[in-house]
N, C-alpha and C. Protein backbone atom coordinates (compact mmCIF):
# COMPACT_ATOMS: atom_id res chain seq x y z
N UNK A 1 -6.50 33.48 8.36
CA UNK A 1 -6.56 32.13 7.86
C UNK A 1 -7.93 31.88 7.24
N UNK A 2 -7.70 31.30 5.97
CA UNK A 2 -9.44 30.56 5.61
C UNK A 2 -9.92 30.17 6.12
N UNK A 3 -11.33 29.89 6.68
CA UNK A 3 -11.93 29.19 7.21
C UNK A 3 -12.20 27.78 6.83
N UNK A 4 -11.88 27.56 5.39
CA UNK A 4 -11.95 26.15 4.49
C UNK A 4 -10.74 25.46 5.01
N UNK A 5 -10.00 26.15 5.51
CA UNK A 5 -7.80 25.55 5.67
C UNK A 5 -8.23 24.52 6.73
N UNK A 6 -7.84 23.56 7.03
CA UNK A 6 -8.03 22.73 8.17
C UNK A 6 -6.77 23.23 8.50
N UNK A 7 -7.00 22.93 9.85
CA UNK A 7 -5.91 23.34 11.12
C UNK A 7 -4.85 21.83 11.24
N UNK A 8 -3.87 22.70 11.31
CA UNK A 8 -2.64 21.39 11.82
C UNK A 8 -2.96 21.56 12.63
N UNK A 9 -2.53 20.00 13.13
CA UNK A 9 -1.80 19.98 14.58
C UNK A 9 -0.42 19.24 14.30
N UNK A 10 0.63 19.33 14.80
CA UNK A 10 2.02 18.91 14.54
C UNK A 10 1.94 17.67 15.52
N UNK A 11 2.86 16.68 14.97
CA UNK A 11 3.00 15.66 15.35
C UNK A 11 4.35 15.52 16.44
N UNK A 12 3.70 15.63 17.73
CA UNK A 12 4.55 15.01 18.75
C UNK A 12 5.77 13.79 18.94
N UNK A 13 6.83 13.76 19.71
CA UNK A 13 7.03 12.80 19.72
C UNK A 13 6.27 11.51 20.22
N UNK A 14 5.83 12.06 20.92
CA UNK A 14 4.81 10.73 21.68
C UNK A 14 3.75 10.37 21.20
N UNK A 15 3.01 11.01 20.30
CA UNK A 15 1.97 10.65 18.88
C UNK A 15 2.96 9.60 17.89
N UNK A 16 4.16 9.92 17.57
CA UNK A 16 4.83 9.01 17.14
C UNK A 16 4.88 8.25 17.03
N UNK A 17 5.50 7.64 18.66
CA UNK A 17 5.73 6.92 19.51
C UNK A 17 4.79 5.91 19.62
N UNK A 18 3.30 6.59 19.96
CA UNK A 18 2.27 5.34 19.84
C UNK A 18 1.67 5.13 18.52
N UNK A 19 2.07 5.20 17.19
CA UNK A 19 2.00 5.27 15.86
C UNK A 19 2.60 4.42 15.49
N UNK A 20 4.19 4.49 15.86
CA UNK A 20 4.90 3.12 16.16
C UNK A 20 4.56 1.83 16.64
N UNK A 21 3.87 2.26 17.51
CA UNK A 21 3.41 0.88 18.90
C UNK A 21 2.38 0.33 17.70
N UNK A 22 1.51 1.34 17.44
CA UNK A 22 0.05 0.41 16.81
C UNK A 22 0.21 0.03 15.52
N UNK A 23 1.03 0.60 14.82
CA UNK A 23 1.58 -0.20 13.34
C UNK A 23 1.86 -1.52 13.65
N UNK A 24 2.46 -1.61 14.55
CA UNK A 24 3.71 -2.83 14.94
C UNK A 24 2.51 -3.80 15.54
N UNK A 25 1.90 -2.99 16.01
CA UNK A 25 1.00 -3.99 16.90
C UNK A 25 -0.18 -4.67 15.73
N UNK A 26 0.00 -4.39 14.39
CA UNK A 26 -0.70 -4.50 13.43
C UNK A 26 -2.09 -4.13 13.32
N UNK A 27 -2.53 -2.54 13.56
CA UNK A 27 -3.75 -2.04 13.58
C UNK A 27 -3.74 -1.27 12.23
N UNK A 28 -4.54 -1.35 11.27
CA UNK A 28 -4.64 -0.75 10.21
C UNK A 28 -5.16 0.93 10.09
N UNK A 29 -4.92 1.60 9.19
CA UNK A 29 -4.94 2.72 9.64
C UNK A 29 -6.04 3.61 10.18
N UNK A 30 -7.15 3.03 10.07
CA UNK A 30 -8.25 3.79 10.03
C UNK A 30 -8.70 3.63 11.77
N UNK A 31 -7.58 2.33 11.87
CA UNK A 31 -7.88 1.44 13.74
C UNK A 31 -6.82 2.94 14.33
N UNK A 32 -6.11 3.34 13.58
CA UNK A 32 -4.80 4.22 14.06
C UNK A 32 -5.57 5.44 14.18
N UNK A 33 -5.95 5.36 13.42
CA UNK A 33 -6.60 7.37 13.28
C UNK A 33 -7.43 7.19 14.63
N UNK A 34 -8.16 6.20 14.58
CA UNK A 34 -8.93 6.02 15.50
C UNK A 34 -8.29 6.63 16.83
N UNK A 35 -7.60 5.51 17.22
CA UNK A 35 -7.26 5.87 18.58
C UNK A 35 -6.02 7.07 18.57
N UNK A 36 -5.73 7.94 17.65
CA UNK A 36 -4.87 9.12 17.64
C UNK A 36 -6.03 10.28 17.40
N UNK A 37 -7.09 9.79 17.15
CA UNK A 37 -7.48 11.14 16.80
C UNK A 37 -7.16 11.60 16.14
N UNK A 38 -6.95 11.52 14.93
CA UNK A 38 -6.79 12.48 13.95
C UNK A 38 -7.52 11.45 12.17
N UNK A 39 -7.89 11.90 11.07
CA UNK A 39 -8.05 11.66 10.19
C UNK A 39 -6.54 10.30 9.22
N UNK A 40 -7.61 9.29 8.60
CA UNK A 40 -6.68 8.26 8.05
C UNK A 40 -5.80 8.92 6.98
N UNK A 41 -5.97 9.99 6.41
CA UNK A 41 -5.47 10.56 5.33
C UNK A 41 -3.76 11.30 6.12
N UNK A 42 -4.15 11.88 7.83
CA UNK A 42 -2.44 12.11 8.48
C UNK A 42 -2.16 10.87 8.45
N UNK A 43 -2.56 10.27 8.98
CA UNK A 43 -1.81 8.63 9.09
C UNK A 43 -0.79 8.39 8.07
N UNK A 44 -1.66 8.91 7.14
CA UNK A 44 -1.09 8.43 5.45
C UNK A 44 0.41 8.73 5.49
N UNK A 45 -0.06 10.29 5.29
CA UNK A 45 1.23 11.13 5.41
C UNK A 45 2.02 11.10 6.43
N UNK A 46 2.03 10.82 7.75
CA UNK A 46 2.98 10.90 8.81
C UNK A 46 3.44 9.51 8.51
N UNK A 47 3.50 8.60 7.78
CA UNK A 47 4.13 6.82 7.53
C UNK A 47 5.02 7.20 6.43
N UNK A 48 4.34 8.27 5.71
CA UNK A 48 5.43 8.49 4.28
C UNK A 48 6.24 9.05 4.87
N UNK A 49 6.27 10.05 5.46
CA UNK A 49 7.39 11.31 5.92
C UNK A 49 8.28 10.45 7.33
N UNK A 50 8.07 9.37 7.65
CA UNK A 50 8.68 8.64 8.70
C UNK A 50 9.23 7.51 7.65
N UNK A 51 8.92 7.34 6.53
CA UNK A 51 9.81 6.33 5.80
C UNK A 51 9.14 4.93 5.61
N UNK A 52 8.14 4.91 6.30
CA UNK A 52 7.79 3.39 7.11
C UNK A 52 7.42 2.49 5.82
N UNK A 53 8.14 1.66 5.41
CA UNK A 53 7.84 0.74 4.24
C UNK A 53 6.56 -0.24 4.68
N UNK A 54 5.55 -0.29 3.61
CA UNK A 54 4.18 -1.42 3.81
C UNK A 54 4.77 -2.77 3.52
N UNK A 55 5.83 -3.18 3.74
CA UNK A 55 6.58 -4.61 3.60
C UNK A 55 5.96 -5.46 5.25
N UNK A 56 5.54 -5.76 5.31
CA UNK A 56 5.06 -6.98 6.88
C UNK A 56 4.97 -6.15 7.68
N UNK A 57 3.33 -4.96 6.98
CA UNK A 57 2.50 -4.34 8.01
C UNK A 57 0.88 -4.78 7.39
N UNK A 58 0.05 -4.58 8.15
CA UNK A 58 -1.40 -4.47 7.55
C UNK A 58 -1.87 -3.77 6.86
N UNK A 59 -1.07 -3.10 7.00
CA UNK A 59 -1.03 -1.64 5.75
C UNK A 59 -0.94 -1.52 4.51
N UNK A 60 -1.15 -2.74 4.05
CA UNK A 60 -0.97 -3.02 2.83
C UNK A 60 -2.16 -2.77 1.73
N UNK A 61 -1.68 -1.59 0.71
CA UNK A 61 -3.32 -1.45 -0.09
C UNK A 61 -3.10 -0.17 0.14
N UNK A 62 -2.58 0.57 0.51
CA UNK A 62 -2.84 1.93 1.21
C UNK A 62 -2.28 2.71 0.52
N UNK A 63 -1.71 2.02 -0.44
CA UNK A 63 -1.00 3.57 -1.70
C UNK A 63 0.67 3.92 -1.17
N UNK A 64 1.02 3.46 -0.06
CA UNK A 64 2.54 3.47 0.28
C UNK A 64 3.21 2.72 -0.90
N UNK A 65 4.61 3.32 -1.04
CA UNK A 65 5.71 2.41 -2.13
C UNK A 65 6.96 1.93 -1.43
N UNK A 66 7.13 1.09 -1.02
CA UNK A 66 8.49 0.96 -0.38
C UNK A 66 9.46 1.73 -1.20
N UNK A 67 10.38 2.35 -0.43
CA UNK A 67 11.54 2.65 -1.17
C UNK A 67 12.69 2.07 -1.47
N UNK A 68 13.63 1.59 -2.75
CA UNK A 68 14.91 0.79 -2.56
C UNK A 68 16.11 1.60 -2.27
């Protein structure tokens, strides 16, 4: 492996789970990375790949597109 490659880590259900909780709970993402530990840029990507529309979240600004 490169040494430049950042390392996954795969997303749990229970990383999910409280990803869920703190969206909902209206923490913006950088409040999310925070307490997951991990960088705002997974955040990004684990909301796209879960579907999660920025329609009545704080998340708004963040480059998400709802989908129709």
């Amino acid at each position: 492996m490169n040494p430049s490659t950042p390392v996954r880590r795969p997303w749990t259900a229970d990383k999910r789970k409280k990803l869920d909780e703190l969206i909902n709970a209206g923490k913006t993402a950088p409040e999310v990375a925070a307490a997951l530990q991990r960088k705002p840029t997974s955040i990004y990507a684990q909301l796209q790949r879960l579907e999660i529309k920025k329609t009545n979240r704080r998340l708004a600004g963040i480059g998400l597109k709802a989908k129709k």
